[in-house]
Protein backbone atom coordinates (compact mmCIF):
# COMPACT_ATOMS: atom_id res chain seq x y z
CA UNK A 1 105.57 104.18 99.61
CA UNK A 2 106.56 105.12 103.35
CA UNK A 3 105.56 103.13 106.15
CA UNK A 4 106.34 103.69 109.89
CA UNK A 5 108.07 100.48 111.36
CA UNK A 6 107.55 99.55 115.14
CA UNK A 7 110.26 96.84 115.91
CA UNK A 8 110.13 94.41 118.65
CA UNK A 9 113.09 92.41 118.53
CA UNK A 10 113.81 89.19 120.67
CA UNK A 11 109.76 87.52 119.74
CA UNK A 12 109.39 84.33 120.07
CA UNK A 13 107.21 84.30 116.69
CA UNK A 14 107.92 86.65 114.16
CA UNK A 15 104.91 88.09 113.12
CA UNK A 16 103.26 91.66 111.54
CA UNK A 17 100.30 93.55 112.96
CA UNK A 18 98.69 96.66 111.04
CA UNK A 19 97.80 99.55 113.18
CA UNK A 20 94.79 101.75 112.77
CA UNK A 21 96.76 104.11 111.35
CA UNK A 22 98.56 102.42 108.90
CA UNK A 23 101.72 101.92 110.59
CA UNK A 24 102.88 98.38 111.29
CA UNK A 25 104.41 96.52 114.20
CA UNK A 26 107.30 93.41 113.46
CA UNK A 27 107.89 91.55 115.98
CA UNK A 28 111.51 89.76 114.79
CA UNK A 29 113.06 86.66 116.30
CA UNK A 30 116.51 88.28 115.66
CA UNK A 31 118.65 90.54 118.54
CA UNK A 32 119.18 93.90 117.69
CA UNK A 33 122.66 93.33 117.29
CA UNK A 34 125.40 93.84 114.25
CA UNK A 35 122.41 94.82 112.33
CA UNK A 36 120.74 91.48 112.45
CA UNK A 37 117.23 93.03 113.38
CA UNK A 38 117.41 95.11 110.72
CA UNK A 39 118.27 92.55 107.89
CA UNK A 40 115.08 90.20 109.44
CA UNK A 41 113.40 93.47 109.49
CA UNK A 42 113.74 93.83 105.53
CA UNK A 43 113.39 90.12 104.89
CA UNK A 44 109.94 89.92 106.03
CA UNK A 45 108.63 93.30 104.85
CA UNK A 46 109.72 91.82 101.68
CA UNK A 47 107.88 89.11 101.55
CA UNK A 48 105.01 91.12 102.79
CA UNK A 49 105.00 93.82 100.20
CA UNK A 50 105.92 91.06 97.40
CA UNK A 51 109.08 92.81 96.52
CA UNK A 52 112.79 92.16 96.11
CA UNK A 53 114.75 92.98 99.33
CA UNK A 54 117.17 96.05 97.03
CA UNK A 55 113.68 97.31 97.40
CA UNK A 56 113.39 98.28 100.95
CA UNK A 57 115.40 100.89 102.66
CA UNK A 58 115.37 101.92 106.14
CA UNK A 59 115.02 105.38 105.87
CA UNK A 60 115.71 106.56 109.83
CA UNK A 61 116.24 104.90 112.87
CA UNK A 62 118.73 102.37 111.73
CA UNK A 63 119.64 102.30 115.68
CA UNK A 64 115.76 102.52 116.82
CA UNK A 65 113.00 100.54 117.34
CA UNK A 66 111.09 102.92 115.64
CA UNK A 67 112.22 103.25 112.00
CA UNK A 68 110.96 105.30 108.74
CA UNK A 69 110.83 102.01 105.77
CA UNK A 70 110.54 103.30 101.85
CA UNK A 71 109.57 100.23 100.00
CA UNK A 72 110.08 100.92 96.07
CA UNK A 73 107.15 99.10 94.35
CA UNK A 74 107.19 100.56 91.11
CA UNK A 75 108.70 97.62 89.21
């Protein structure tokens, strides 16, 4: 499964919102810096999804806010 990833990093409450068109918005408490977004990023959709974090890659936009997320959920 493919999902498009809207990231808002800096949040004060970390949080996901669905959009109309199945995309999704995470808003991380984590700086977009070294990476950390991104591991946050993972964390949560992985506890969303109900799958181990080796699960979920980050397809494109590893230096975006807007990112391409393949979560493997065939198990």
């Amino acid at each position: 499964m493919q999902k498009k990833v809207k990231v808002k990093p800096n949040s004060k409450v970390q949080k996901i919102e669905e959009v109309a068109d199945g995309s999704l918005i995470v808003y991380l408490k984590s700086p977009p810096v070294d990476g950390k977004a991104n591991e946050e990023l993972i964390k949560v959709l992985a506890e969303k999804f109900d799958v181990p974090k080796s699960r979920i890659r980050i397809k494109s936009g590893l230096s975006s806010r807007n990112k391409l997320i393949e979560i493997d959920s065939d198990i």
